[in-house]
C-alpha atoms as a PDB file:
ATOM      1  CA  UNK A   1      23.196  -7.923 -70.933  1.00  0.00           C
ATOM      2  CA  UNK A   2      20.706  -7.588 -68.529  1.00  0.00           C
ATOM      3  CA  UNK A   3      18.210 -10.546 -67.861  1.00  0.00           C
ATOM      4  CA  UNK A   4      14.963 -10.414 -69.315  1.00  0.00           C
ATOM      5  CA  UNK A   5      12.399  -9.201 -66.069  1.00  0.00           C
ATOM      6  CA  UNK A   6       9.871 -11.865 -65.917  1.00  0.00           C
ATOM      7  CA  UNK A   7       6.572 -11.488 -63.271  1.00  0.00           C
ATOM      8  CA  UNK A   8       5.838 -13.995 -60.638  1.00  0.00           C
ATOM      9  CA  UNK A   9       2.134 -14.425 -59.644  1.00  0.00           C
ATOM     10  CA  UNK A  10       1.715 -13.040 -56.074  1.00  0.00           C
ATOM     11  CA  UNK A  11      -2.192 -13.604 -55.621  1.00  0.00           C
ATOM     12  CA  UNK A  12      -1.902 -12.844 -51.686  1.00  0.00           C
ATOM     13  CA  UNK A  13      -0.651  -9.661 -52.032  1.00  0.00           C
ATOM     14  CA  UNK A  14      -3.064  -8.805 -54.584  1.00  0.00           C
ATOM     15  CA  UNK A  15      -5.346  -9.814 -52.293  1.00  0.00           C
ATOM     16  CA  UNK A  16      -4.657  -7.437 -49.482  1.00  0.00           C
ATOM     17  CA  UNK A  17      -3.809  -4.548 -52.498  1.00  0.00           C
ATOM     18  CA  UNK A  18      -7.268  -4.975 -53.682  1.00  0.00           C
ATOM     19  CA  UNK A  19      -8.686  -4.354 -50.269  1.00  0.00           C
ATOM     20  CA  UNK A  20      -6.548  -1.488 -49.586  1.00  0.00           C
ATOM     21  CA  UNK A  21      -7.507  -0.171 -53.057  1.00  0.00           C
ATOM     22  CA  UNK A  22     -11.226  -0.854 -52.332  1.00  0.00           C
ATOM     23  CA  UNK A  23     -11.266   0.795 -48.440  1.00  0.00           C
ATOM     24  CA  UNK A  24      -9.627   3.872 -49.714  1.00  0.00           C
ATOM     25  CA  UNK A  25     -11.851   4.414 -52.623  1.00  0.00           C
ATOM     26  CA  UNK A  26     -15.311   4.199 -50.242  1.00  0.00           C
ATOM     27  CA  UNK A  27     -13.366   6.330 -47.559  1.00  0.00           C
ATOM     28  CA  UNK A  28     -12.496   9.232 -50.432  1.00  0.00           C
ATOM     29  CA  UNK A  29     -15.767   8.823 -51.917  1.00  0.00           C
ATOM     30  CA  UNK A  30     -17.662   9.322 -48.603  1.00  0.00           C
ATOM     31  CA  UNK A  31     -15.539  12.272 -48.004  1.00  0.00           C
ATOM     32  CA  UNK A  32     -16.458  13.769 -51.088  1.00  0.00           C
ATOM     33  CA  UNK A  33     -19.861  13.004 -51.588  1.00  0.00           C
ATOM     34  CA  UNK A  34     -21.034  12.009 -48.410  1.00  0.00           C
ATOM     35  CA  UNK A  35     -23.601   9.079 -48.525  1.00  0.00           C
ATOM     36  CA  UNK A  36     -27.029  10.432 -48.173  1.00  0.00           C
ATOM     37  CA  UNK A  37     -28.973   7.957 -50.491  1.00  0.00           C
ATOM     38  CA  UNK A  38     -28.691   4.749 -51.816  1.00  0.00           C
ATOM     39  CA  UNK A  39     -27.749   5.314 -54.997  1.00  0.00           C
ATOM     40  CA  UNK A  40     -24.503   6.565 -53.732  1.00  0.00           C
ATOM     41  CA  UNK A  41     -23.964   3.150 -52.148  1.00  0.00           C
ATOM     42  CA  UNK A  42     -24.022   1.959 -55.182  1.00  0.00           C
ATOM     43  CA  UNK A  43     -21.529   4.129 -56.743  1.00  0.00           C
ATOM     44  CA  UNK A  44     -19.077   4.348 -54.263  1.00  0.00           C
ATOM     45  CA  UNK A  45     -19.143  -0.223 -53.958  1.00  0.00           C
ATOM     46  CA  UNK A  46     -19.010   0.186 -57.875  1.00  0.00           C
ATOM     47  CA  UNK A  47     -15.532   2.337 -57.859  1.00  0.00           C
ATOM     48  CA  UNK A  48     -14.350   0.332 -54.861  1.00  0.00           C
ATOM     49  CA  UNK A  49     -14.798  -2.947 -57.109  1.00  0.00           C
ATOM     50  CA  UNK A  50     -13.892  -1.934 -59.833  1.00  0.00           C
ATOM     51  CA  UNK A  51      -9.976  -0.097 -58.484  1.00  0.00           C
ATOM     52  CA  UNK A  52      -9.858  -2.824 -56.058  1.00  0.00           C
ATOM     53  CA  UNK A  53      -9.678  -5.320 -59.451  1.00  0.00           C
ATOM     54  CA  UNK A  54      -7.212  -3.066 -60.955  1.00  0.00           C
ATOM     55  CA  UNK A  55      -5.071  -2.787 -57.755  1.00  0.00           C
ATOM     56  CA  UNK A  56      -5.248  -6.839 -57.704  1.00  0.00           C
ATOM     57  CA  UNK A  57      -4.442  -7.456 -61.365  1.00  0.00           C
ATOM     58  CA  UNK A  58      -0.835  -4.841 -60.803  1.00  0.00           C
ATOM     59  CA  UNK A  59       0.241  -6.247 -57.754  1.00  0.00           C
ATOM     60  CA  UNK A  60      -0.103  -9.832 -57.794  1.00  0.00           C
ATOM     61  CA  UNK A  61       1.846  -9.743 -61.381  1.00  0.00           C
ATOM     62  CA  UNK A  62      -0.802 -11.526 -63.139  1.00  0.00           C
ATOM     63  CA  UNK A  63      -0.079 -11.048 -66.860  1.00  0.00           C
ATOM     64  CA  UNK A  64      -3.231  -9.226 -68.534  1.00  0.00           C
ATOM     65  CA  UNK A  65      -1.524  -9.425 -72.182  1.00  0.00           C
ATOM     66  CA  UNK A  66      -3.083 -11.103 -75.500  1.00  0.00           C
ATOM     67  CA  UNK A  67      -1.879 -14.782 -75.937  1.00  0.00           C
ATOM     68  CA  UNK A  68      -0.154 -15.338 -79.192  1.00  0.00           C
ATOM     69  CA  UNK A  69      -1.166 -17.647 -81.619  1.00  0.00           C
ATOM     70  CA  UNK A  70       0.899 -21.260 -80.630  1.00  0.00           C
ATOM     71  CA  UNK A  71       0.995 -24.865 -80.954  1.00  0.00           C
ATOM     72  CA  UNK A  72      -1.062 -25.420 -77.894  1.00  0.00           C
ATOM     73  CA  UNK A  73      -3.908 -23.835 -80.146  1.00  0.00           C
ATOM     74  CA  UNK A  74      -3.495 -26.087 -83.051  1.00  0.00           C
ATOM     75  CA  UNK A  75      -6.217 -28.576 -83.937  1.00  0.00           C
ATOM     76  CA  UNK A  76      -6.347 -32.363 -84.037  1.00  0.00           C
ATOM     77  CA  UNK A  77      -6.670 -34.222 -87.070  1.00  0.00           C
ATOM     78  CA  UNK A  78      -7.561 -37.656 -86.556  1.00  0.00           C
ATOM     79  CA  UNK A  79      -4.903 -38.991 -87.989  1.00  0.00           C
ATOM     80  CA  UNK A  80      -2.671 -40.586 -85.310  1.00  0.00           C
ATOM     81  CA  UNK A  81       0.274 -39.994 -87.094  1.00  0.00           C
ATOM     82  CA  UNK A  82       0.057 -36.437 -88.344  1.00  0.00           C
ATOM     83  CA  UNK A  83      -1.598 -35.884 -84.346  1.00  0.00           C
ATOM     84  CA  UNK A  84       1.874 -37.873 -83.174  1.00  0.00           C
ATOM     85  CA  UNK A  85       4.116 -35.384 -85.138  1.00  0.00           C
ATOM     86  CA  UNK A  86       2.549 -31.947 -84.123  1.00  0.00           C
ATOM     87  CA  UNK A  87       2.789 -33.321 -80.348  1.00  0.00           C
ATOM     88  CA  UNK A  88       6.427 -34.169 -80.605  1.00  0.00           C
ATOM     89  CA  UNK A  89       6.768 -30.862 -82.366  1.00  0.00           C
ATOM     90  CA  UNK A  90       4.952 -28.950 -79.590  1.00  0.00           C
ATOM     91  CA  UNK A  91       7.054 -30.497 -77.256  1.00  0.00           C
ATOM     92  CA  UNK A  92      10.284 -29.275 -78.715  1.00  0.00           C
ATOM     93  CA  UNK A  93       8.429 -25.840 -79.344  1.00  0.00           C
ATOM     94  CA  UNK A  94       7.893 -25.514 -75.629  1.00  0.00           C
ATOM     95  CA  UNK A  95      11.338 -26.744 -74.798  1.00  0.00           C
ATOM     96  CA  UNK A  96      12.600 -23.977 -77.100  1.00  0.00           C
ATOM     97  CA  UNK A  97      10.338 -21.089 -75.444  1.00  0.00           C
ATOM     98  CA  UNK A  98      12.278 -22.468 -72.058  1.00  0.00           C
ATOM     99  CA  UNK A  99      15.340 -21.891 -73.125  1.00  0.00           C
ATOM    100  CA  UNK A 100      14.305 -18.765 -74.279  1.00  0.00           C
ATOM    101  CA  UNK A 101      13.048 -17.699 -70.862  1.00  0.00           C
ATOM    102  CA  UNK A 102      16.096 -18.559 -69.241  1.00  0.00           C
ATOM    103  CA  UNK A 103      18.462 -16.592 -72.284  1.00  0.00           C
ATOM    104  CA  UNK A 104      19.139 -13.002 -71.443  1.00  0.00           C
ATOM    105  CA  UNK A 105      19.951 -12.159 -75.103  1.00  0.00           C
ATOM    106  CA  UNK A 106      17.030  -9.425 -76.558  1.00  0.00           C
ATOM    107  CA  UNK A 107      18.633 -10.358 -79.987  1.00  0.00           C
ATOM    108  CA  UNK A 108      18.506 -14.144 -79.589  1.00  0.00           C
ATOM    109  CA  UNK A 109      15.305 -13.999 -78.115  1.00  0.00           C
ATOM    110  CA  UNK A 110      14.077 -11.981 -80.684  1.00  0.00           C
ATOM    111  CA  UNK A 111      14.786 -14.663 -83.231  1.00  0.00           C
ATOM    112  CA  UNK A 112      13.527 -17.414 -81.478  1.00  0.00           C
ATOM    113  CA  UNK A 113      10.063 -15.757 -81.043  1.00  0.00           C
ATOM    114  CA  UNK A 114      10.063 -15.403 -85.432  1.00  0.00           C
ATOM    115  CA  UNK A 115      11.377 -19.126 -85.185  1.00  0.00           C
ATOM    116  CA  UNK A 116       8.358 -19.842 -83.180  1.00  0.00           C
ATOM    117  CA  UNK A 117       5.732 -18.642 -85.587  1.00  0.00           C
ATOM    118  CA  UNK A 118       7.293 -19.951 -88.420  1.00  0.00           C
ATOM    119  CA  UNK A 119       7.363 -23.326 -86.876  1.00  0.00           C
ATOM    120  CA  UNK A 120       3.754 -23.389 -85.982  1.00  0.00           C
ATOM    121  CA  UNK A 121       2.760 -22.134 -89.441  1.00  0.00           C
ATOM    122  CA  UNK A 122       4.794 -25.508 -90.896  1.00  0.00           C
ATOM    123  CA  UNK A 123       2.424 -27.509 -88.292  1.00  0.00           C
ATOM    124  CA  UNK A 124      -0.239 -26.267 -89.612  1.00  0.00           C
ATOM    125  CA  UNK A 125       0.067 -26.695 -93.072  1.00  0.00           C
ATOM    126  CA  UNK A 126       0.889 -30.402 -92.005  1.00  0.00           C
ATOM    127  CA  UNK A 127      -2.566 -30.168 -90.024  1.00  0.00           C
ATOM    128  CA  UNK A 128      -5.007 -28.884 -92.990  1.00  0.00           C
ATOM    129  CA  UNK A 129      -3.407 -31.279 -95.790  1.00  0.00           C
ATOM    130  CA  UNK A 130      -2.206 -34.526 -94.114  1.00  0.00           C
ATOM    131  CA  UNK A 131      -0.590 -35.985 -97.147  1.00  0.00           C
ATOM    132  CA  UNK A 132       2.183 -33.089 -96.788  1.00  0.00           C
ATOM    133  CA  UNK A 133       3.150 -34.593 -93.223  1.00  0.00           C
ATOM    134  CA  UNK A 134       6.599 -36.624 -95.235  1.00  0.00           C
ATOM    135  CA  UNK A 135       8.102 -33.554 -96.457  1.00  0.00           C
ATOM    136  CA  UNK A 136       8.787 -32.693 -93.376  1.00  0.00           C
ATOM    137  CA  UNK A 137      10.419 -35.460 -91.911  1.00  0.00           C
ATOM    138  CA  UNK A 138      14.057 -33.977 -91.960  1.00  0.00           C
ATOM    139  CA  UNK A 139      12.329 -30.910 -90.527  1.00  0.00           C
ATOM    140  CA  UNK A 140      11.191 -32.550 -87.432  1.00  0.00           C
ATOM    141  CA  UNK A 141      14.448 -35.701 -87.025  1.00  0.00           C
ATOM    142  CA  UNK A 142      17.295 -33.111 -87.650  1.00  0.00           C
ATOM    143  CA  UNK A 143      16.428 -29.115 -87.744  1.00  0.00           C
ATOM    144  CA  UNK A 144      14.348 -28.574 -84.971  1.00  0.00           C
ATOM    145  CA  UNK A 145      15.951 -31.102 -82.573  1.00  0.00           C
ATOM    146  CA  UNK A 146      19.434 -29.790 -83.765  1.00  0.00           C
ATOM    147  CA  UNK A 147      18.000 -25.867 -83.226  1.00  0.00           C
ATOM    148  CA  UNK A 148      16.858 -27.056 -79.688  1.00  0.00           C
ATOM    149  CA  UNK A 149      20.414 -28.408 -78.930  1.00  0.00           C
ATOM    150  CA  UNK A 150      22.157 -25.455 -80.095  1.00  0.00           C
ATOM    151  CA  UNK A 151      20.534 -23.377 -77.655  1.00  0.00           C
ATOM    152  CA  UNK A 152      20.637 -25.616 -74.731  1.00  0.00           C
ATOM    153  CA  UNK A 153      24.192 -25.500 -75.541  1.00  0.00           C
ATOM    154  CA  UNK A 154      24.029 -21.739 -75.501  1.00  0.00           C
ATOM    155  CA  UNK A 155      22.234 -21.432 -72.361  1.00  0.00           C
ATOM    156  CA  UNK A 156      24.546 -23.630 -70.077  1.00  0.00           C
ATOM    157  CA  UNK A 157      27.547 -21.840 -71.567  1.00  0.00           C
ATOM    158  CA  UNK A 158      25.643 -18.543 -70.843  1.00  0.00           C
ATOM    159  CA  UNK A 159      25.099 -20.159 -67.267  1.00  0.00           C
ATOM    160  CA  UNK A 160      28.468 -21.256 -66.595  1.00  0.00           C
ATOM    161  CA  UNK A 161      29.873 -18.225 -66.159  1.00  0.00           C
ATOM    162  CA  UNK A 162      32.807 -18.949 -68.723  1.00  0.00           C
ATOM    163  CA  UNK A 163      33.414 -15.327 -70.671  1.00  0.00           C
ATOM    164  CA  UNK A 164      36.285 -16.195 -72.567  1.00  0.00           C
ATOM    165  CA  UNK A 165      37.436 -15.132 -76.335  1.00  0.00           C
ATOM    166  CA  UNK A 166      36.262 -19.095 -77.078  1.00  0.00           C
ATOM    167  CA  UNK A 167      32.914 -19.003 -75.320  1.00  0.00           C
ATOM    168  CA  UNK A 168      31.970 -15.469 -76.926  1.00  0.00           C
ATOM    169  CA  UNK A 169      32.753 -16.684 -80.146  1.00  0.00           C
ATOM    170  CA  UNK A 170      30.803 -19.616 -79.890  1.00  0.00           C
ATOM    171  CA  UNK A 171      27.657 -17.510 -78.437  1.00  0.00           C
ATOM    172  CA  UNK A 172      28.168 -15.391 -81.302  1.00  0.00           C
ATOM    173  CA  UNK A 173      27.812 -18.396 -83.679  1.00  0.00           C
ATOM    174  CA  UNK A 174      24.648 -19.898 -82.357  1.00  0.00           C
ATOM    175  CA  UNK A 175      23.160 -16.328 -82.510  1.00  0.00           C
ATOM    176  CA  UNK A 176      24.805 -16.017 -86.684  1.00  0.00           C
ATOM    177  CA  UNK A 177      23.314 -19.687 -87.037  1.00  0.00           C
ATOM    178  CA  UNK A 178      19.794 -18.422 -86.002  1.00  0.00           C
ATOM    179  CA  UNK A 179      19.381 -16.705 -89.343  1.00  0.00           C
ATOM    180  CA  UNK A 180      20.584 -19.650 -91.031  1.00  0.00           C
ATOM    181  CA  UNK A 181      18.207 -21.635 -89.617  1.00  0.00           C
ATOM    182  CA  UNK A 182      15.076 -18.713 -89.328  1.00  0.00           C
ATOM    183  CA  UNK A 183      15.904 -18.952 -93.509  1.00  0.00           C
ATOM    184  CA  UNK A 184      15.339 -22.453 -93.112  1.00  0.00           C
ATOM    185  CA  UNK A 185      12.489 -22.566 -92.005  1.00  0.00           C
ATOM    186  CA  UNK A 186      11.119 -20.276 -93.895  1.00  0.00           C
ATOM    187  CA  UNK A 187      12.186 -22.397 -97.188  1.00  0.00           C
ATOM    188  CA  UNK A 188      10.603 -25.298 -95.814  1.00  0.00           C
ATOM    189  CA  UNK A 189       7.326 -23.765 -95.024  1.00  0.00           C
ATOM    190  CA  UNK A 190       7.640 -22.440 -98.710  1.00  0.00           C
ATOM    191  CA  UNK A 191       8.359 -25.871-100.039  1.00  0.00           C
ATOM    192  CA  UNK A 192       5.046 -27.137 -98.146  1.00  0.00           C
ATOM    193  CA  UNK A 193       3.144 -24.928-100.550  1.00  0.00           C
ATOM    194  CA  UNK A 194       5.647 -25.539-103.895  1.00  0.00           C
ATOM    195  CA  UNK A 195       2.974 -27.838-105.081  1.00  0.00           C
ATOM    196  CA  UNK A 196       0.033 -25.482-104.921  1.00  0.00           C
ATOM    197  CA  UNK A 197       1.598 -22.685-106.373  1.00  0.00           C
ATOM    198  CA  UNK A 198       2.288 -24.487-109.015  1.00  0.00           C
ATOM    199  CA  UNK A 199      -0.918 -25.901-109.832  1.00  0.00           C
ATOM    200  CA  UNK A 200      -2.442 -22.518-109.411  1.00  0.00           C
ATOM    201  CA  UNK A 201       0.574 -20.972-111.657  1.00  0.00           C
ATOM    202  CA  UNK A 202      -0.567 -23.730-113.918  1.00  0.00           C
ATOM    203  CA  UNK A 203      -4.245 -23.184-113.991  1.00  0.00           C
ATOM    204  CA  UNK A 204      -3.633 -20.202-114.909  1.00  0.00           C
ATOM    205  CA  UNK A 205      -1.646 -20.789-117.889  1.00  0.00           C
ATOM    206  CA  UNK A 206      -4.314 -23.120-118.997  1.00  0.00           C
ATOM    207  CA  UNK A 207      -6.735 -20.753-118.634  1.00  0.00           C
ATOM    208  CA  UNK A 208      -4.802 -17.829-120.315  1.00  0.00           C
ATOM    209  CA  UNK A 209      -3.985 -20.056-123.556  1.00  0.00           C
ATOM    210  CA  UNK A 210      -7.876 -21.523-124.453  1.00  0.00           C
ATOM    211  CA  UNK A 211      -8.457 -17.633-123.462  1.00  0.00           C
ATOM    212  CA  UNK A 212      -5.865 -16.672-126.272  1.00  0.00           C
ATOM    213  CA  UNK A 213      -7.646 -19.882-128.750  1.00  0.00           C
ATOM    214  CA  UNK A 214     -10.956 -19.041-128.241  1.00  0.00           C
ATOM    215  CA  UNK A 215      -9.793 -14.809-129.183  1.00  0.00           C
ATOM    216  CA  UNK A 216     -11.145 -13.801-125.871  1.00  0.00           C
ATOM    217  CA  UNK A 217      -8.152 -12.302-124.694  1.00  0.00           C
ATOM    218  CA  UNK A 218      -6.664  -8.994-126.595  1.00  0.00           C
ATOM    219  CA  UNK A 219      -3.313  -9.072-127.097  1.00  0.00           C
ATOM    220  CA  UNK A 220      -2.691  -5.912-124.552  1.00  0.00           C
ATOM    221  CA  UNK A 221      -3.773  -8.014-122.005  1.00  0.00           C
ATOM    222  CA  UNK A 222      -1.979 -10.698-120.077  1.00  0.00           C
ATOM    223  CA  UNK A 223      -3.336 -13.059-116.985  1.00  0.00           C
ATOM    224  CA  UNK A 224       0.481 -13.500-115.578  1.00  0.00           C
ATOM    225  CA  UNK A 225       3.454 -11.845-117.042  1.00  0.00           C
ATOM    226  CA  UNK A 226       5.525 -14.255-116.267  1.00  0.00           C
ATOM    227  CA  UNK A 227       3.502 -17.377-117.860  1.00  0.00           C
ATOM    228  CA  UNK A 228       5.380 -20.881-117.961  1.00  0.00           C
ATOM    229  CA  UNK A 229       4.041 -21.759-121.175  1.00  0.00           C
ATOM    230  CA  UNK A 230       5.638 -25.435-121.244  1.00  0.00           C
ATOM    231  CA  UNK A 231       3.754 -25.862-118.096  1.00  0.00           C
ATOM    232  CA  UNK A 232       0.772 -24.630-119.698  1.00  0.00           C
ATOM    233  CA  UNK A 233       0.883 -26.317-123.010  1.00  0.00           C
ATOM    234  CA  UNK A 234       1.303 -30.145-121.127  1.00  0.00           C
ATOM    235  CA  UNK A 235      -1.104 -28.824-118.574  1.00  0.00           C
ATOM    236  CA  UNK A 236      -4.063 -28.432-122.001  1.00  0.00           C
ATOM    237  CA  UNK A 237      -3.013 -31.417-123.116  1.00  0.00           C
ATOM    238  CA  UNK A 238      -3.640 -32.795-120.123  1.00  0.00           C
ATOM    239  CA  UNK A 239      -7.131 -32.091-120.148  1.00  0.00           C
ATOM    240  CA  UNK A 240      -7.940 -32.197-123.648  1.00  0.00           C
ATOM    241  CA  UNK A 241      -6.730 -35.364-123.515  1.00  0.00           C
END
């Protein structure tokens, strides 16, 4: 597969484009509409400006596209050790997106970008409620490290040249184990929020039974078909209690 095309920032010769761009545009524009008063100055400086920035942007490679959301745009917390975790995190995140840039795989790529988002969404979650930052110990001291080294690993063997029945397979594992591991994280940023489901799933039931007590709720109506009403019934007790 081909490698990815990636843009180097050439600012001189966007430089010398722009003025190109600019010259041009006041030499057509005179020949057009020759300059007889001032306003025409102004127009013909204005469209000289303005394709002289366009002609700089293209050819010194600067990239003009909308920054995705990341971890260098997540918050700090104040607590030094939920602010120590997101850092380490964000520095395996951007050793990740390195290895990315240097993998010429669309497909692995692909999945490391979903990785990405998923990740940041689990640091996060870890950043609004604190008190969530131990359940994802294993997260940080096995899964991400051990995603990081798997694709190291794929890179140099990508690098190395070696194209061999063994190497192919094992390329083609790390990119099967990707799934596995997108999955992953998706269960553990779905475990993060177990808890509040639950309490909501539970409020609910609470809700639905003093509804049901009180003979505020007909019977052809239901809050959640799919009620836990053991939940439901300690949950009242709960708070009669």
């Amino acid at each position: 597969m081909a490698r990815k095309n990636k843009r180097n920032p050439n600012p001189v010769k966007g430089f010398f484009a722009s003025l190109l761009a600019g010259g041009a545009t006041l030499l057509g524009y005179s020949l057009l509409f020759p300059f007889y008063r001032w306003n025409h100055y102004i127009i013909g400086g204005a469209l000289a400006l303005l394709l002289g920035r366009v002609a700089y942007i293209m050819f010194s490679g600067l990239d003009t596209s909308q920054k995705a959301a990341s971890m260098e745009d997540l918050p700090l917390t104040g607590n030094s050790a939920v602010d120590q975790l997101v850092a380490r995190g964000q520095q395996m995140l951007q050793d990740i997106r390195k290895e990315d840039e240097m993998i010429p795989d669309p497909e692995l790529s692909e999945k490391i970008v979903q990785l990405d988002g998923i990740a940041t969404r689990i640091f996060q979650t870890v950043i609004d409620q604190p008190e969530k930052a131990p359940q994802i110990r294993r997260f940080m001291d096995y899964y991400l490290p051990t995603t990081l080294k798997m694709l190291t690993g794929y890179r140099k063997l990508q690098q190395s040249g070696v194209s061999g029945q063994s190497a192919r397979n094992t390329k083609a594992r790390i990119t099967d184990a990707m799934d596995v591991v997108l999955g992953a994280f998706g269960k553990q940023l779905e475990t993060l929020y177990q808890n509040d489901m639950l309490d909501i799933t539970t409020d609910i039931d609470v809700l639905e039974a003093m509804l049901k007590q009180d003979s505020l709720l007909g019977s052809d109506f239901k809050i959640n078909t799919t009620t836990h009403a053991q939940g439901g019934a300690q949950a009242q007790q709960m708070k009669e209690g």
